[in-house]
C-alpha atoms as a PDB file:
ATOM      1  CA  UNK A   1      19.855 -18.597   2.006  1.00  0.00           C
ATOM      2  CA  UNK A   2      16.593 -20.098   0.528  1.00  0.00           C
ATOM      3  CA  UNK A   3      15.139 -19.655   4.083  1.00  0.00           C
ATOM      4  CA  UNK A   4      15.847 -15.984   4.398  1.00  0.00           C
ATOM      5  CA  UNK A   5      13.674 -15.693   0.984  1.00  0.00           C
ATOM      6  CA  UNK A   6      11.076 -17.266   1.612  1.00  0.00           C
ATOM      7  CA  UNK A   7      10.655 -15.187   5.600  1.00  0.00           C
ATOM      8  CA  UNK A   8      11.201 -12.376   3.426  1.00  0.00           C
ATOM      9  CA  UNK A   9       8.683 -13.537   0.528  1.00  0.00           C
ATOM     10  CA  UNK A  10       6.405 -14.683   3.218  1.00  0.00           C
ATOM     11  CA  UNK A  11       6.053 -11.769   5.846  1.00  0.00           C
ATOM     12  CA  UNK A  12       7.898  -8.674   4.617  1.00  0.00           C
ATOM     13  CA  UNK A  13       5.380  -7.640   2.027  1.00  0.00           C
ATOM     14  CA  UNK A  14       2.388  -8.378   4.152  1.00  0.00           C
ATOM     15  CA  UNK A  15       4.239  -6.930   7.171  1.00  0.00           C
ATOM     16  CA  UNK A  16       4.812  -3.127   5.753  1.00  0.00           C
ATOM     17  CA  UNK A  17       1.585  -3.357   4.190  1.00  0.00           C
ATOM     18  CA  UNK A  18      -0.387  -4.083   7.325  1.00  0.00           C
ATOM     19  CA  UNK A  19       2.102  -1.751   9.014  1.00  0.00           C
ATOM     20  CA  UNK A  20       1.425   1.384   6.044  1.00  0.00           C
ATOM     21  CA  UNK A  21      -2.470   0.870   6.458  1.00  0.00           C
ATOM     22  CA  UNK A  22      -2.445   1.509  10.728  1.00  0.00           C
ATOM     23  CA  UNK A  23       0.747   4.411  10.240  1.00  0.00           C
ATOM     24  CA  UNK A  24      -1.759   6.120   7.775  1.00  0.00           C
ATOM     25  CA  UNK A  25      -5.143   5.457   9.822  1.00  0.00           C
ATOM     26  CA  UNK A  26      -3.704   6.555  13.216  1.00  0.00           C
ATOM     27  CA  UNK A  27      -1.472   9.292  11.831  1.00  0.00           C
ATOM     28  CA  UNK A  28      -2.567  10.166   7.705  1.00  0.00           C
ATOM     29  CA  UNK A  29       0.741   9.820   7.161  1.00  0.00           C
ATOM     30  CA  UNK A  30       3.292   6.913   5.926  1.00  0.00           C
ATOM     31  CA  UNK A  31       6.489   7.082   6.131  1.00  0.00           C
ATOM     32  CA  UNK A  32       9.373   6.496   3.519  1.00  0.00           C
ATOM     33  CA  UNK A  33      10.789   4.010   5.356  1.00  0.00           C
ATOM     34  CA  UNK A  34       7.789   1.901   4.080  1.00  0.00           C
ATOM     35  CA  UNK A  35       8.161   2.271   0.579  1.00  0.00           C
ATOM     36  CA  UNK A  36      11.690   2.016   1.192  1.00  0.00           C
ATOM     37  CA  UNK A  37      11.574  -1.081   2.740  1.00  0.00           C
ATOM     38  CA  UNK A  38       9.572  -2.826   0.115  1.00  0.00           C
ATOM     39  CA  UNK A  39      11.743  -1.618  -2.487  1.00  0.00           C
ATOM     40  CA  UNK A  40      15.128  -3.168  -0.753  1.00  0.00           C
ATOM     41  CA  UNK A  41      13.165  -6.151   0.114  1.00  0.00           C
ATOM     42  CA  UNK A  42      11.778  -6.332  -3.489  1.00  0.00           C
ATOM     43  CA  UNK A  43      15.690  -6.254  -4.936  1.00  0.00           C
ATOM     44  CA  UNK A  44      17.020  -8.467  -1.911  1.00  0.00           C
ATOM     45  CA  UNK A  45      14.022 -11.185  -3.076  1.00  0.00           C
ATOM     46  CA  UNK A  46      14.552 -11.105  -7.030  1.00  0.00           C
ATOM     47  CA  UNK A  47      19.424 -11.267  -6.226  1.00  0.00           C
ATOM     48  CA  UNK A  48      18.299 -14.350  -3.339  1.00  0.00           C
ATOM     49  CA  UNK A  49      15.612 -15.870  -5.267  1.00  0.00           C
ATOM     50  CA  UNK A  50      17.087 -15.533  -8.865  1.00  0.00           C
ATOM     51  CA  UNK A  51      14.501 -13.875 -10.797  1.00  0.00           C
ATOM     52  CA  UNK A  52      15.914 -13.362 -14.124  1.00  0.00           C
ATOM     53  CA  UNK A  53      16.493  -9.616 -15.387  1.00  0.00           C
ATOM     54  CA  UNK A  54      13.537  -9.694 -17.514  1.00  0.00           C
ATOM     55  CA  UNK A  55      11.034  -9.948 -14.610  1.00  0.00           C
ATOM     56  CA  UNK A  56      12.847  -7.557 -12.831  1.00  0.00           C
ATOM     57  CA  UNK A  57      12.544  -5.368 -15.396  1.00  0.00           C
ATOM     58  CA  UNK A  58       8.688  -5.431 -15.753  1.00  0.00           C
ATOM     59  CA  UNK A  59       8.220  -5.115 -12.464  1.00  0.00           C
ATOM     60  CA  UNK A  60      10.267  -2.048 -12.244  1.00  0.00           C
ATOM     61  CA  UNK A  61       7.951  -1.037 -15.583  1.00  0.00           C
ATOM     62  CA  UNK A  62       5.006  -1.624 -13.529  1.00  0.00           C
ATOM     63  CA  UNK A  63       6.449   0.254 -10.077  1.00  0.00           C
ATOM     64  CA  UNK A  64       7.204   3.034 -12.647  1.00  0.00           C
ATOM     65  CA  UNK A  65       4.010   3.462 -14.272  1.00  0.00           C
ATOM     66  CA  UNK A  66       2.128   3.641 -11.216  1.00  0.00           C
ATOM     67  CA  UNK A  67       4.417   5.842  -9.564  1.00  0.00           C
ATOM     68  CA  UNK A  68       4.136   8.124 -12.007  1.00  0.00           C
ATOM     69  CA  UNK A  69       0.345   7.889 -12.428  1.00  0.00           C
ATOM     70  CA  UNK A  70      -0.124   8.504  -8.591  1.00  0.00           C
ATOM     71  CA  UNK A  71       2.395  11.143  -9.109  1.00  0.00           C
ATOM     72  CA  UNK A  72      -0.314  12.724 -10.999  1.00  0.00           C
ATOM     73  CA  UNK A  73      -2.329  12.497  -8.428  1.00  0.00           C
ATOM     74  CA  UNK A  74      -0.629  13.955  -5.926  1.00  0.00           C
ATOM     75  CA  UNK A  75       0.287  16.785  -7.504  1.00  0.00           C
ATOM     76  CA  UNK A  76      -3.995  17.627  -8.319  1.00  0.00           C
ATOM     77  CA  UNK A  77      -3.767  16.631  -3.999  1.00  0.00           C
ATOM     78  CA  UNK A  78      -6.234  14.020  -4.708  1.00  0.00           C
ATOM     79  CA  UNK A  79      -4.066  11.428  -2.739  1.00  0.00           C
ATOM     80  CA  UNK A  80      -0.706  11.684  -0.744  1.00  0.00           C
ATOM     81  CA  UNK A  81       2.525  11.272  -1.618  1.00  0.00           C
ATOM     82  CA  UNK A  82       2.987   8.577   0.895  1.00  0.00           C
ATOM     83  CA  UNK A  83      -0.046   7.134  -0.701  1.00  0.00           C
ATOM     84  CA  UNK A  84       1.480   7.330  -4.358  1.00  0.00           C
ATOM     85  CA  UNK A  85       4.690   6.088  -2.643  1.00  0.00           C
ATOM     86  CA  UNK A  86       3.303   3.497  -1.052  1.00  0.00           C
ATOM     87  CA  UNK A  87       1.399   2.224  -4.603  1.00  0.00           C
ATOM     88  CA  UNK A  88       4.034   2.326  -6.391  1.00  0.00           C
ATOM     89  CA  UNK A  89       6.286   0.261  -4.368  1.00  0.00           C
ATOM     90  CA  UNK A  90       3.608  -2.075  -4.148  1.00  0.00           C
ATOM     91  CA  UNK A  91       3.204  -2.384  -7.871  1.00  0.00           C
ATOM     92  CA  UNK A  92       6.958  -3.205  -8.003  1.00  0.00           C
ATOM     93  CA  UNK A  93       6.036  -6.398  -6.194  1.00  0.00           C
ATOM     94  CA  UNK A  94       3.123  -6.927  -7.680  1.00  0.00           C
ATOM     95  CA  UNK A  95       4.336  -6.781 -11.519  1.00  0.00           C
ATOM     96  CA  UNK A  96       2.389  -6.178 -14.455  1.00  0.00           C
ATOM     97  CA  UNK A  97       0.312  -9.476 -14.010  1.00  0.00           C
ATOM     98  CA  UNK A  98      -0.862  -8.708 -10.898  1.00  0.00           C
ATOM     99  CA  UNK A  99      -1.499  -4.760 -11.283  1.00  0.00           C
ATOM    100  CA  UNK A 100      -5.054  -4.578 -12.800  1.00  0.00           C
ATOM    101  CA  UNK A 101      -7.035  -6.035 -10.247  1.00  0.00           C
ATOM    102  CA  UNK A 102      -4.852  -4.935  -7.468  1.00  0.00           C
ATOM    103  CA  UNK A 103      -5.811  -1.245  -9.086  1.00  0.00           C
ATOM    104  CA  UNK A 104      -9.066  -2.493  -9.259  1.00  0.00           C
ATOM    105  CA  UNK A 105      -9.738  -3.400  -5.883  1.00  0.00           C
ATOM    106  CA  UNK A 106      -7.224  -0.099  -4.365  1.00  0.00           C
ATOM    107  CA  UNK A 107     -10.413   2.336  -6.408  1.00  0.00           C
ATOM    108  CA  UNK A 108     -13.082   0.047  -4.670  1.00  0.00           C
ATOM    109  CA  UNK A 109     -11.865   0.074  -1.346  1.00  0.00           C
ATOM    110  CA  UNK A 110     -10.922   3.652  -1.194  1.00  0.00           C
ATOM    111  CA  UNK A 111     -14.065   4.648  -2.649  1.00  0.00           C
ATOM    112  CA  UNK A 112     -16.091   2.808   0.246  1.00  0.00           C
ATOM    113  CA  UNK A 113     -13.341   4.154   2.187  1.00  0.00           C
ATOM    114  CA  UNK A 114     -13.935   7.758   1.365  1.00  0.00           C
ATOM    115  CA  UNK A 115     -17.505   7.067   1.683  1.00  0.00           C
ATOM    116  CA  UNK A 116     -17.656   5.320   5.346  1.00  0.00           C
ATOM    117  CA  UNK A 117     -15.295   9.057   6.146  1.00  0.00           C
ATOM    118  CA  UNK A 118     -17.806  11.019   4.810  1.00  0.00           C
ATOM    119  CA  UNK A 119     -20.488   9.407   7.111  1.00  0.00           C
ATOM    120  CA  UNK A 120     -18.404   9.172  10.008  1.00  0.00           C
ATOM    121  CA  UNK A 121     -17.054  13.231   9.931  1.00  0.00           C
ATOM    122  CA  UNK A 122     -20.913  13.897   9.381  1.00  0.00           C
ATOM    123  CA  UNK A 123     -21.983  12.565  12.766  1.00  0.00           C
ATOM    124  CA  UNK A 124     -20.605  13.879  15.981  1.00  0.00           C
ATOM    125  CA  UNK A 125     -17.513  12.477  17.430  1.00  0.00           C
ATOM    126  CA  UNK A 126     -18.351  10.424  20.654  1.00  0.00           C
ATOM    127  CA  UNK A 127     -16.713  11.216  23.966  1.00  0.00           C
ATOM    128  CA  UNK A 128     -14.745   8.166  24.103  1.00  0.00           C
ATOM    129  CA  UNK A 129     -13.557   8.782  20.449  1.00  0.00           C
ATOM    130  CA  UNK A 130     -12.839  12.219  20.866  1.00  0.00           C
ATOM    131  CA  UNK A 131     -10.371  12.226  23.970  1.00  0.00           C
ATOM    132  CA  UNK A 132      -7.808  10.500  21.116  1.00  0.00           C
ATOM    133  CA  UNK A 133      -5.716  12.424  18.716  1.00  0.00           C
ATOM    134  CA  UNK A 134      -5.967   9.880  16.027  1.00  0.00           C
ATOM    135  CA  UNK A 135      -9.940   9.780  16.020  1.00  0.00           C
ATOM    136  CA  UNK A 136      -9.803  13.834  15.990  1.00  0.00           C
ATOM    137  CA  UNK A 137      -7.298  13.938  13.290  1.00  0.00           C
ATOM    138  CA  UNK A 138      -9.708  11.608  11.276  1.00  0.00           C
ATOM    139  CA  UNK A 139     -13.435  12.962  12.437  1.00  0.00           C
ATOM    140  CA  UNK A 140     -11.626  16.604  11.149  1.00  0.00           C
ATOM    141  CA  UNK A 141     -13.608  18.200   8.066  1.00  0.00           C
ATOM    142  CA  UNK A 142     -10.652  19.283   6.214  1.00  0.00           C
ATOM    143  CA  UNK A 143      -8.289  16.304   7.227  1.00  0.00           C
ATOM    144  CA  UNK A 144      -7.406  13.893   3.725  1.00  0.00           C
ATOM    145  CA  UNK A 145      -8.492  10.339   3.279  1.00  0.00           C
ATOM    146  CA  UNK A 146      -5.874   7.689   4.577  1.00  0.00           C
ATOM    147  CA  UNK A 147      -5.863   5.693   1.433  1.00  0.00           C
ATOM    148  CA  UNK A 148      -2.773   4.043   2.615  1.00  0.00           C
ATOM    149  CA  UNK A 149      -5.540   1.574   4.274  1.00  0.00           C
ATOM    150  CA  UNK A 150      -7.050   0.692   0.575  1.00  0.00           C
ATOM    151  CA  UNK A 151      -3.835   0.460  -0.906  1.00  0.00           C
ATOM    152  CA  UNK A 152      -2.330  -2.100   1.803  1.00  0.00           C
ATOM    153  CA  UNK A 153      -5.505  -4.060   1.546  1.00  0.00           C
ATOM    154  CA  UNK A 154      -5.768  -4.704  -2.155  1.00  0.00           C
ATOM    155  CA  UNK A 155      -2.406  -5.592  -2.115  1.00  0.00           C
ATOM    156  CA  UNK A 156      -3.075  -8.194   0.445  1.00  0.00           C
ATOM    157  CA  UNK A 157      -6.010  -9.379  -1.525  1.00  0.00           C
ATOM    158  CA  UNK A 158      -3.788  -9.699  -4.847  1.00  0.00           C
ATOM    159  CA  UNK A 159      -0.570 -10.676  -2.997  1.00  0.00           C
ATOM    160  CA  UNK A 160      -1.653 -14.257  -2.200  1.00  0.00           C
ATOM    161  CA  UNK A 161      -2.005 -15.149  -6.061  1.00  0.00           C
ATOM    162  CA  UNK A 162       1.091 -13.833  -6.868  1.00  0.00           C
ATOM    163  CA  UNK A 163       4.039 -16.224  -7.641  1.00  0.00           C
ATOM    164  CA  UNK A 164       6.271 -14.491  -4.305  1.00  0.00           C
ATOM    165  CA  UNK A 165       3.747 -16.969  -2.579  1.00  0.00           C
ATOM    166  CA  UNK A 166       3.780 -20.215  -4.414  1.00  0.00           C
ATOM    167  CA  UNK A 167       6.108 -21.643  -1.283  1.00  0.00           C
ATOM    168  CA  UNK A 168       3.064 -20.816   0.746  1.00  0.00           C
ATOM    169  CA  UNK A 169       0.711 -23.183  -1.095  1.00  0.00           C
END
């Protein structure tokens, strides 16, 4: 049983993160499934692993929080709801200890993010670009940002300093 926690501690989190950034770069979309995923992997860690209630708790505080803050968001269409999703779930991981930078480095990345789109739908699309439906989809003046890409990497920048990883080190 200890095994199956730590594959699950080890590559599940990382796994649907890395997986949530390329679904939202090639498609601007992520899917439920994702946050989904992390959720029943997030309850499946803390019954295998034995975190007590309290932690369980706060992390569901902290999931909470930020889903409803991205909630906000959504609904003003400044990001997705597979986006606010997709932060939330990974908040729920993350915990309250673990949120402020991980917020932190999700408004940095998406702002050179949004930036490096701005620059690249200014410019025309190259021929070799523009014969795929992904680079069309993201070259297009009116298409969103895929912030699903900032998201899954400051999660992967926090993730390793969180204690899901201590088995690691």
């Amino acid at each position: 049983m200890i095994m199956v926690a730590d594959a699950i501690r080890l590559a599940l989190f990382p796994a649907m993160m890395a997986f949530a950034a390329s679904s939202d770069f090639l498609t601007l979309t992520i899917s439920n499934r994702v946050s989904l995923i992390l959720v029943g992997g997030f309850v499946a860690l803390a019954v295998i692993g034995g975190v007590s209630a309290a932690d369980v708790l706060s992390h569901l505080a902290a999931g909470c929080v930020v889903l409803v803050a991205a909630f906000s968001l959504f609904a003003r269409g400044i990001i997705g709801g597979g986006d606010a999703k997709l932060a939330a779930a990974a908040a729920l991981w993350l915990g309250f200890d673990h949120l402020l930078p991980y917020l932190l480095y999700a408004s940095l990345l998406g702002g050179a993010l949004s930036v490096g789109l701005i620059w690249f739908r200014m410019a025309p699309l190259p021929d070799w670009l523009a014969r795929h439906d992904w680079a069309q989809r993201l070259h297009g003046k009116d298409a969103g940002v895929p912030y699903g890409i900032a998201l899954a990497a400051a999660a992967l920048a926090v993730y390793p300093q969180t204690p899901w990883m201590a088995i690691a080190t």
